[in-house]
PDB file of N, CA and C in Angstrom:
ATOM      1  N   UNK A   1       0.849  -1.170   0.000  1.00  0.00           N
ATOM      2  CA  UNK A   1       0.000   0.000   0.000  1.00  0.00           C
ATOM      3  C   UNK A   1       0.892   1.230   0.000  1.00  0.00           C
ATOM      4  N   UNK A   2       0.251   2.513  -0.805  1.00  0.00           N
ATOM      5  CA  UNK A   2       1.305   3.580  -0.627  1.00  0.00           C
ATOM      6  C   UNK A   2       1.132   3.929   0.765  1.00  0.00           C
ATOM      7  N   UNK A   3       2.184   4.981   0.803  1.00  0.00           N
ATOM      8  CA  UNK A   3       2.538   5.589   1.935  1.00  0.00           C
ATOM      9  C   UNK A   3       3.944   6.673   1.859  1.00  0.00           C
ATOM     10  N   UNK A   4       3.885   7.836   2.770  1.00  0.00           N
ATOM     11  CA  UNK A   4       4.475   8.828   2.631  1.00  0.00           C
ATOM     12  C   UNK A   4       4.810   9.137   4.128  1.00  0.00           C
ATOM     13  N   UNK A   5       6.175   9.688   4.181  1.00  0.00           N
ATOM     14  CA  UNK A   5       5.914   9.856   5.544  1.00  0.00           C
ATOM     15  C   UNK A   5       7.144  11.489   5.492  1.00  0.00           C
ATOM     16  N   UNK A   6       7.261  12.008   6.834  1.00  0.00           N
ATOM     17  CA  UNK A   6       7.759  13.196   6.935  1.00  0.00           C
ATOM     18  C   UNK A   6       8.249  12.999   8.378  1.00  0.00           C
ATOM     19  N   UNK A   7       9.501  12.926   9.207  1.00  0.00           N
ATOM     20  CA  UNK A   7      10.313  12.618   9.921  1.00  0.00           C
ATOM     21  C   UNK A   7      11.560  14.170   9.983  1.00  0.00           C
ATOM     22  N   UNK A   8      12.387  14.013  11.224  1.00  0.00           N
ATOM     23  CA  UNK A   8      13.453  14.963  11.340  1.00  0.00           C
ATOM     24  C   UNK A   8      13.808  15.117  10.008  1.00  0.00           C
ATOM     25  N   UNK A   9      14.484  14.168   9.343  1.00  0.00           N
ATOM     26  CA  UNK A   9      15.170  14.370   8.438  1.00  0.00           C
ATOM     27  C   UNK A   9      14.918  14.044   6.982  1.00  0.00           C
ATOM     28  N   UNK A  10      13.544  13.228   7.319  1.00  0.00           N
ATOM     29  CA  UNK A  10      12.996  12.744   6.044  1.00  0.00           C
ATOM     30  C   UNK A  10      11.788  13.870   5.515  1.00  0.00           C
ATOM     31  N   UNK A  11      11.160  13.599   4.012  1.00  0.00           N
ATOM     32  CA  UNK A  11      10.443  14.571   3.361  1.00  0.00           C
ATOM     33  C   UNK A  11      10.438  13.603   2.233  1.00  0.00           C
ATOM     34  N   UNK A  12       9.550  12.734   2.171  1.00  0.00           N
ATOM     35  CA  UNK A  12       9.197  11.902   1.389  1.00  0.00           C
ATOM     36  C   UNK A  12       8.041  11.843   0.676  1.00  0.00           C
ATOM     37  N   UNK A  13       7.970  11.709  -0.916  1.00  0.00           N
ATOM     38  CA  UNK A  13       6.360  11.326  -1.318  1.00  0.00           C
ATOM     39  C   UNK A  13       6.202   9.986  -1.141  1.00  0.00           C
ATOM     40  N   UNK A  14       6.596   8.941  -1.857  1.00  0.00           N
ATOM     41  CA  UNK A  14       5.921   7.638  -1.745  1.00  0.00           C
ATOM     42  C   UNK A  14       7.012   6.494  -1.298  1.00  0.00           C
ATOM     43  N   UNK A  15       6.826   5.721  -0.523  1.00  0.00           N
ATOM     44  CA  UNK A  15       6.977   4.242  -0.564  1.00  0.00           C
ATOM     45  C   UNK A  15       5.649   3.297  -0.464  1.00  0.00           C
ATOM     46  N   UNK A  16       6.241   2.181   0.067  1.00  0.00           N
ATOM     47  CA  UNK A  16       5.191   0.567  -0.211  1.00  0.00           C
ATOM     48  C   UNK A  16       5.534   0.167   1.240  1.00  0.00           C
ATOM     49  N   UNK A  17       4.331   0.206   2.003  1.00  0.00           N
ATOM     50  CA  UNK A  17       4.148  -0.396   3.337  1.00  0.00           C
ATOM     51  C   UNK A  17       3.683  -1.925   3.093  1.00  0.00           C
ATOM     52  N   UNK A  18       4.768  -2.512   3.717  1.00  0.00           N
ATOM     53  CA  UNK A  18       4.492  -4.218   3.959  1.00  0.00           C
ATOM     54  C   UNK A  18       4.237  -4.409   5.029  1.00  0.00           C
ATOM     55  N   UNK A  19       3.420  -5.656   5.195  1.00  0.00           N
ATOM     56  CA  UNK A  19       3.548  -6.250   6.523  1.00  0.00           C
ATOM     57  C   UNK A  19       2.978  -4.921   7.621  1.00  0.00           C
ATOM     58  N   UNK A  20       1.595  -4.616   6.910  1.00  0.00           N
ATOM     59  CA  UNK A  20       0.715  -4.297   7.720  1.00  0.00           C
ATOM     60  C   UNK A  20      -0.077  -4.441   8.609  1.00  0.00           C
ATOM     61  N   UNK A  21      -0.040  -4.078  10.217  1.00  0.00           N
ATOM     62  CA  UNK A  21      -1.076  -4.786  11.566  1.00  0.00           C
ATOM     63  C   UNK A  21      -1.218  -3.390  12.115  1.00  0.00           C
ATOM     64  N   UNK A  22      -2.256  -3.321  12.930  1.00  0.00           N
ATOM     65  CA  UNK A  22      -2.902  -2.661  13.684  1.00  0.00           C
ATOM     66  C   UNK A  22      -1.760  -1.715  14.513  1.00  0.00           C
ATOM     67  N   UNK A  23      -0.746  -2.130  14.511  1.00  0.00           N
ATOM     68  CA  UNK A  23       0.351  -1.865  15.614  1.00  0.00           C
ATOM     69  C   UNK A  23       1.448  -1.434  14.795  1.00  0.00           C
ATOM     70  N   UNK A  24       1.744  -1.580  13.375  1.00  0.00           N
ATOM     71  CA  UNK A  24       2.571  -1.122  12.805  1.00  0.00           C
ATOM     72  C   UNK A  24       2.793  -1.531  11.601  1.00  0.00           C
ATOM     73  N   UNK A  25       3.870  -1.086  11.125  1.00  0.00           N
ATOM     74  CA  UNK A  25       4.373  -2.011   9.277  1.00  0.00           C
ATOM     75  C   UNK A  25       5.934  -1.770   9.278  1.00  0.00           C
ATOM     76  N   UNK A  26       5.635  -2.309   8.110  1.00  0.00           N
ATOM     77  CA  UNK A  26       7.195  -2.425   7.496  1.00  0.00           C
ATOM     78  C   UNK A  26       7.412  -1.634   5.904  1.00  0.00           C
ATOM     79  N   UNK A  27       8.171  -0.495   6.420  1.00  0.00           N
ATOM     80  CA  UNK A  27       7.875   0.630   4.954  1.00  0.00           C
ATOM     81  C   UNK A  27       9.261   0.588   3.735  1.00  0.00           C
ATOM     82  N   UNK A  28       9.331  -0.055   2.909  1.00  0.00           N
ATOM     83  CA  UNK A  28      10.307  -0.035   1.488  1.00  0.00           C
ATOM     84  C   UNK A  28      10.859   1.034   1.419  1.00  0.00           C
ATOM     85  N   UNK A  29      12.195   1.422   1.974  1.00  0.00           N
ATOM     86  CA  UNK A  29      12.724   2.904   1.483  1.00  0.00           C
ATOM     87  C   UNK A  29      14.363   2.674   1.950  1.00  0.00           C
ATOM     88  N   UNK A  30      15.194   3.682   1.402  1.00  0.00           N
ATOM     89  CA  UNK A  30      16.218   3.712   1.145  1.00  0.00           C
ATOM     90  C   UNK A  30      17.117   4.823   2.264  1.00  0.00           C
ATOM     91  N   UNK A  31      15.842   5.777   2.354  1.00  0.00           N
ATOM     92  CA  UNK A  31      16.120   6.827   3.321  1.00  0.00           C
ATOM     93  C   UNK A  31      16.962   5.951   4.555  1.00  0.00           C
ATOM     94  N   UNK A  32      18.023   7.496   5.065  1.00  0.00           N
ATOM     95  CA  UNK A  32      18.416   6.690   6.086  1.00  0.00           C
ATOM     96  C   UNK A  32      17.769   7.301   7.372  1.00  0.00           C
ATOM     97  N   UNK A  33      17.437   6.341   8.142  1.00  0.00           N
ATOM     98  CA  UNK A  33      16.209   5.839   9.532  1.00  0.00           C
ATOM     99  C   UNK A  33      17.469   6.109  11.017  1.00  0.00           C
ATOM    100  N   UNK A  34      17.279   6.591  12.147  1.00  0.00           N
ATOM    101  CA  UNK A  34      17.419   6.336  12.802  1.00  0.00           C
ATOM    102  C   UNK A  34      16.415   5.338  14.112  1.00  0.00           C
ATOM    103  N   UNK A  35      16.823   4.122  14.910  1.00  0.00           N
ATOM    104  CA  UNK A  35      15.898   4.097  15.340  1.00  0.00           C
ATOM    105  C   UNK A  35      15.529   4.645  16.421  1.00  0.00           C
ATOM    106  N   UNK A  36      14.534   4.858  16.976  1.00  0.00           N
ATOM    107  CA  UNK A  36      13.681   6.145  17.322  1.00  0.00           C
ATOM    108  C   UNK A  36      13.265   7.153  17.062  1.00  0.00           C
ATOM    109  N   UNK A  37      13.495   7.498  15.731  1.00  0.00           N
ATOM    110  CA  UNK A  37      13.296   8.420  14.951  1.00  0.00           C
ATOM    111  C   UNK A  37      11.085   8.588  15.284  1.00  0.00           C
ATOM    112  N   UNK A  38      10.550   9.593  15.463  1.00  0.00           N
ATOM    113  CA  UNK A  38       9.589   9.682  14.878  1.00  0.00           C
ATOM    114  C   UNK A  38       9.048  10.084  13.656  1.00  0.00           C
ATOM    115  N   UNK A  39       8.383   9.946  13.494  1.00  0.00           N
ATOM    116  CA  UNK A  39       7.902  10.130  11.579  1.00  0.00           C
ATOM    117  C   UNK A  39       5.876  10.346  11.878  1.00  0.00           C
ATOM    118  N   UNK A  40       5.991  10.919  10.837  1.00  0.00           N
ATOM    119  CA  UNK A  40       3.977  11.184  10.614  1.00  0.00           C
ATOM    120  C   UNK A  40       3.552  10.490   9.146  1.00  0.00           C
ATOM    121  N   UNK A  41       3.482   9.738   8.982  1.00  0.00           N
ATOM    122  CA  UNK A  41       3.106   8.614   8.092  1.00  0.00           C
ATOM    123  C   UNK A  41       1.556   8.957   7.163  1.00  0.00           C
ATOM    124  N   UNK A  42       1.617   8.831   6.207  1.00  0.00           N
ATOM    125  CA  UNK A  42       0.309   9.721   5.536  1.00  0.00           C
ATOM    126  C   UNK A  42      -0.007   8.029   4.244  1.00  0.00           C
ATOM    127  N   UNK A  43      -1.038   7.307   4.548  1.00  0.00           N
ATOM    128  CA  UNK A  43      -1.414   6.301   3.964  1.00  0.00           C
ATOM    129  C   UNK A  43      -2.655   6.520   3.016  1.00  0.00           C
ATOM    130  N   UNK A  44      -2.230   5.856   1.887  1.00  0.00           N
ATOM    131  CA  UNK A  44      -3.682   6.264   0.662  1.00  0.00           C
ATOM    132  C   UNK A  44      -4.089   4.828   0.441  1.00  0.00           C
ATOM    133  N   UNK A  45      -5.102   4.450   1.226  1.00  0.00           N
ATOM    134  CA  UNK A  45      -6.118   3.333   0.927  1.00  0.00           C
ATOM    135  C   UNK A  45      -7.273   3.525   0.015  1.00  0.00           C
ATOM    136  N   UNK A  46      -8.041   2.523  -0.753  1.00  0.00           N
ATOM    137  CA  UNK A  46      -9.561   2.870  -0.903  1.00  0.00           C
ATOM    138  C   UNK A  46     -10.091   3.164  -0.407  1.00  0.00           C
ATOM    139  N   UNK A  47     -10.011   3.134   0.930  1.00  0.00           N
ATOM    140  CA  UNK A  47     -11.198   2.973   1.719  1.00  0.00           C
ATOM    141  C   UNK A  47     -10.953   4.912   2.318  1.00  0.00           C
ATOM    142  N   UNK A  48     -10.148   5.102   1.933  1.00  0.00           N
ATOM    143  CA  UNK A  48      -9.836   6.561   2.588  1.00  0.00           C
ATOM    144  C   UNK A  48      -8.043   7.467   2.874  1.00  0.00           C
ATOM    145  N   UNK A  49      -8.004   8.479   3.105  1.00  0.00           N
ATOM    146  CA  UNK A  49      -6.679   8.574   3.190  1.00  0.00           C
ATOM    147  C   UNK A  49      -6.556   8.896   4.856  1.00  0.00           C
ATOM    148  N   UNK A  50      -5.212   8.606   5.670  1.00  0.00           N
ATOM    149  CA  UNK A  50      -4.958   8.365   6.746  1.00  0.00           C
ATOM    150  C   UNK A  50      -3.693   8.893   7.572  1.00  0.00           C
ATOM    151  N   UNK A  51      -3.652   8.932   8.402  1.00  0.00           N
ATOM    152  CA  UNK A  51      -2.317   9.932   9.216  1.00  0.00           C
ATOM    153  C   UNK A  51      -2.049   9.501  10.131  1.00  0.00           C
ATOM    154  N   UNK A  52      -1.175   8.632  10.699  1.00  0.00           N
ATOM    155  CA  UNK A  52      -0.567   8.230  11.851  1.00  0.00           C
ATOM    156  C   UNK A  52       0.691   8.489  12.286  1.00  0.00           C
ATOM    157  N   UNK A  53       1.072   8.836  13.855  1.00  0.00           N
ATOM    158  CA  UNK A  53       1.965   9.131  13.978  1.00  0.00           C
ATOM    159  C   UNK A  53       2.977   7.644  14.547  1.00  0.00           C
ATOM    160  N   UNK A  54       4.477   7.897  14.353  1.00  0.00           N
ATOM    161  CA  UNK A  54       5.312   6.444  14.446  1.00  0.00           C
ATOM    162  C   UNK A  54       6.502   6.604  15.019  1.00  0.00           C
ATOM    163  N   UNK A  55       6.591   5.730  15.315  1.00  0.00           N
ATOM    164  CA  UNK A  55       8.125   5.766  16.107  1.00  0.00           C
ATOM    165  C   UNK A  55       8.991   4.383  15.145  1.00  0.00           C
ATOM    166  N   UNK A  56      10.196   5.111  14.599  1.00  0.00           N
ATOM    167  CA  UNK A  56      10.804   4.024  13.839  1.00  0.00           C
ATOM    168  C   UNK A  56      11.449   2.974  14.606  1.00  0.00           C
ATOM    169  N   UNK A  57      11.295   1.695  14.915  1.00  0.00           N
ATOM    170  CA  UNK A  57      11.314   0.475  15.791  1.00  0.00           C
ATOM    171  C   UNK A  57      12.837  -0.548  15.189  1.00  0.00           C
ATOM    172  N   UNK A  58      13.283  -0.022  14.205  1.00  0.00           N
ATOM    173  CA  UNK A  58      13.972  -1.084  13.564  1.00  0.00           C
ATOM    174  C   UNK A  58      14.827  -0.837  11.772  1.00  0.00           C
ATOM    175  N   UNK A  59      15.756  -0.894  11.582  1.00  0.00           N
ATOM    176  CA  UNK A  59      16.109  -0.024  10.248  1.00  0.00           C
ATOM    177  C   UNK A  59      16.933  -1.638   9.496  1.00  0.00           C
ATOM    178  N   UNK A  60      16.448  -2.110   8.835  1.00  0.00           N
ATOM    179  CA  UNK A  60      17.236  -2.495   7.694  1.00  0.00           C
ATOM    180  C   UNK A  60      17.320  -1.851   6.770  1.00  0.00           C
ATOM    181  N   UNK A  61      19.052  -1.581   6.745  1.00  0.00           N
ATOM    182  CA  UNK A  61      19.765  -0.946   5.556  1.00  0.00           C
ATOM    183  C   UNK A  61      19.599  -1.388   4.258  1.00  0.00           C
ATOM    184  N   UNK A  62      19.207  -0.118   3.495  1.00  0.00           N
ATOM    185  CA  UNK A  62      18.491  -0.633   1.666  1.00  0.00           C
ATOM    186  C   UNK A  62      17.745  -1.165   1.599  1.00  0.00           C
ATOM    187  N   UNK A  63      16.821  -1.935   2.897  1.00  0.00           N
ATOM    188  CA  UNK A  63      15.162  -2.562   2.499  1.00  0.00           C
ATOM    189  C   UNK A  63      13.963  -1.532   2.910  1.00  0.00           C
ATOM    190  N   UNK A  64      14.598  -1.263   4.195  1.00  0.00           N
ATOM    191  CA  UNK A  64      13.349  -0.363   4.898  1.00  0.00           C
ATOM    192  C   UNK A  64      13.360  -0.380   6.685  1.00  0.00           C
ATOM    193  N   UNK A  65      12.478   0.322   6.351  1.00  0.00           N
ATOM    194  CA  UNK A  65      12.312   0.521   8.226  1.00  0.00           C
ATOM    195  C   UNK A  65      10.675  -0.427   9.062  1.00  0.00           C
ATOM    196  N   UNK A  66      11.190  -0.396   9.990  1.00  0.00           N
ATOM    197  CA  UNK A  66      10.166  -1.109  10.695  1.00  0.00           C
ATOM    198  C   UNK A  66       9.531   0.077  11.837  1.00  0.00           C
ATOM    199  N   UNK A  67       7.976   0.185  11.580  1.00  0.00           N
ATOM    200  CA  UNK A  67       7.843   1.197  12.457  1.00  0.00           C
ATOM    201  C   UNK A  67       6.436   0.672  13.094  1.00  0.00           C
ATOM    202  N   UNK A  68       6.280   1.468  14.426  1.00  0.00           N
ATOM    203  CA  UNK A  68       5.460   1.200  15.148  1.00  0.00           C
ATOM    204  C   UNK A  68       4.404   3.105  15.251  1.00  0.00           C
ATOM    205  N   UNK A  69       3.219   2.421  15.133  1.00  0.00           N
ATOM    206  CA  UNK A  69       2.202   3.283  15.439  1.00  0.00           C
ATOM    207  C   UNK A  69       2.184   3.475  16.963  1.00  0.00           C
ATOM    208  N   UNK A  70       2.067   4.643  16.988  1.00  0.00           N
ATOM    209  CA  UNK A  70       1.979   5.019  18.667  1.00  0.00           C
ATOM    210  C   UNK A  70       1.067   6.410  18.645  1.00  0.00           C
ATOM    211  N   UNK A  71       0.115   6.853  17.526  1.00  0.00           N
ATOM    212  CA  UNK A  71      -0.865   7.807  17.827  1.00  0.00           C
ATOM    213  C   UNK A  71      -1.446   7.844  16.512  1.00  0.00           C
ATOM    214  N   UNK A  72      -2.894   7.409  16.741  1.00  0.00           N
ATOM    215  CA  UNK A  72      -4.018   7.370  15.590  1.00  0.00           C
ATOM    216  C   UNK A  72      -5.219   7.548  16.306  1.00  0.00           C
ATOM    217  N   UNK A  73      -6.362   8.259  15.112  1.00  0.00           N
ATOM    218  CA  UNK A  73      -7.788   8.593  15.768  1.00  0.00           C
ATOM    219  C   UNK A  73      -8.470   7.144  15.443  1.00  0.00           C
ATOM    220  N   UNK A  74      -9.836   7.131  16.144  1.00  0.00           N
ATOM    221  CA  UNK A  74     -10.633   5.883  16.295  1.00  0.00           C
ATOM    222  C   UNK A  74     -10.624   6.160  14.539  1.00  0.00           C
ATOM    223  N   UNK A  75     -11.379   6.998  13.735  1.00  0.00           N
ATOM    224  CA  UNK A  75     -11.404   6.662  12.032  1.00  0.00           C
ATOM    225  C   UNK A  75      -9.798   5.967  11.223  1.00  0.00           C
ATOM    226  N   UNK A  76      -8.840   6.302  12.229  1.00  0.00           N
ATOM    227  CA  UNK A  76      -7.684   5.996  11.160  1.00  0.00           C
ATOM    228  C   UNK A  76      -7.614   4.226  11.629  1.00  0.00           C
ATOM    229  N   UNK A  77      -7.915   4.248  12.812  1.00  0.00           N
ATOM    230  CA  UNK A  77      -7.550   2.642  13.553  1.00  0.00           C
ATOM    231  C   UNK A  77      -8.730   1.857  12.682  1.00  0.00           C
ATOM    232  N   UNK A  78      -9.645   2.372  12.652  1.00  0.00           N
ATOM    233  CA  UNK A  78     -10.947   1.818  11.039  1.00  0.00           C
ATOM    234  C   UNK A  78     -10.399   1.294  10.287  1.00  0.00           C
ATOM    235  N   UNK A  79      -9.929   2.504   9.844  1.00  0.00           N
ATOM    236  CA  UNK A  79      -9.708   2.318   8.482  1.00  0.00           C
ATOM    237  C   UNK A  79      -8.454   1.487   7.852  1.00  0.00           C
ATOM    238  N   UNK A  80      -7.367   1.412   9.189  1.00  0.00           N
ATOM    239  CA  UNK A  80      -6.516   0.304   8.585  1.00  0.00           C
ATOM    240  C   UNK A  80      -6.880  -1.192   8.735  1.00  0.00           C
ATOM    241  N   UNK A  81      -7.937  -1.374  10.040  1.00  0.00           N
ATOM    242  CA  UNK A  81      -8.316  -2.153  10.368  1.00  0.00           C
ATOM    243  C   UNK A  81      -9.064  -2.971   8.500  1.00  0.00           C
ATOM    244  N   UNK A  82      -9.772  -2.175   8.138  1.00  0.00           N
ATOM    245  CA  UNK A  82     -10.759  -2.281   7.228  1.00  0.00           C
ATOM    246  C   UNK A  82      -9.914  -2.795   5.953  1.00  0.00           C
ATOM    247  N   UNK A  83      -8.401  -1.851   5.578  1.00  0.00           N
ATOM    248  CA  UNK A  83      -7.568  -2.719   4.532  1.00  0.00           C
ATOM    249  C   UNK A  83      -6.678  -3.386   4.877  1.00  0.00           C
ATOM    250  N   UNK A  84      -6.338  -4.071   6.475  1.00  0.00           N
ATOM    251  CA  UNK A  84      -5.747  -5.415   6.419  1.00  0.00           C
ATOM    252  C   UNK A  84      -6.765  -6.526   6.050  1.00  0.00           C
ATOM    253  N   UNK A  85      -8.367  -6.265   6.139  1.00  0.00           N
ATOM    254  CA  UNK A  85      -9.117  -7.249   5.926  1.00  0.00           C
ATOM    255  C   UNK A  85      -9.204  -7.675   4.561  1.00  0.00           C
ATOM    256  N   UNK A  86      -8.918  -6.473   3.946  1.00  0.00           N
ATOM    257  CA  UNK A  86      -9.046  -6.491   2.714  1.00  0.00           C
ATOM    258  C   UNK A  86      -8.410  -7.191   2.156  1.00  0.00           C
ATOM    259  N   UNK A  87      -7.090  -6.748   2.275  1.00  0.00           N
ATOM    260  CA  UNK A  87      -5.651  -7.430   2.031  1.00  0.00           C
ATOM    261  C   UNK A  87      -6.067  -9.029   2.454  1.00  0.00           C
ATOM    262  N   UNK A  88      -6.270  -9.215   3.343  1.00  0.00           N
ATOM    263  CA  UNK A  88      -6.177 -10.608   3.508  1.00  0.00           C
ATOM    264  C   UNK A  88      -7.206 -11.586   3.135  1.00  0.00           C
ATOM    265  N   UNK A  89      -8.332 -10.937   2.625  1.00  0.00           N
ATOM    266  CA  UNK A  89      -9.598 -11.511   1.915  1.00  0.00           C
ATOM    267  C   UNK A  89      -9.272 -11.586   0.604  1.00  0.00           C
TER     268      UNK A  89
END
């Protein structure tokens, strides 16, 4: 799924969030991550577009970062809720 995010040092339009759960993902990018870095994560589903805030949990170099959600409204927790189902249906 796309995704964009904006961090200290980052200013990004798009990557590909893998390994999507309620609690976090795993985002395709090259940028370099510190971990603990926070980031504001901006997701374009069908079902709607979305804004969560993250704390970067984990950095593999040249694949991506592993990040954890740590602030979303009840509509955004919906709405991802709504395209992991998707995804997995």
């Amino acid at each position: 799924m796309a995704c964009g995010f904006h961090g200290n040092s980052a200013n990004t339009a798009s990557h590909l969030a893998w390994k999507i759960s309620a609690g976090g993902a795993f985002i395709a990018s090259h940028e370099a991550m510190a971990v603990g870095s926070p980031l504001d994560l901006h997701f374009l589903l069908p079902e709607g577009q979305i804004r969560v805030q993250a704390i970067v949990r984990n950095v593999r170099e040249g694949r991506g970062i592993g990040v954890e959600f740590v602030s979303m409204g009840e509509r955004e927790f919906d709405l991802i809720l709504k395209a992991i189902q998707r995804l997995l249906g």
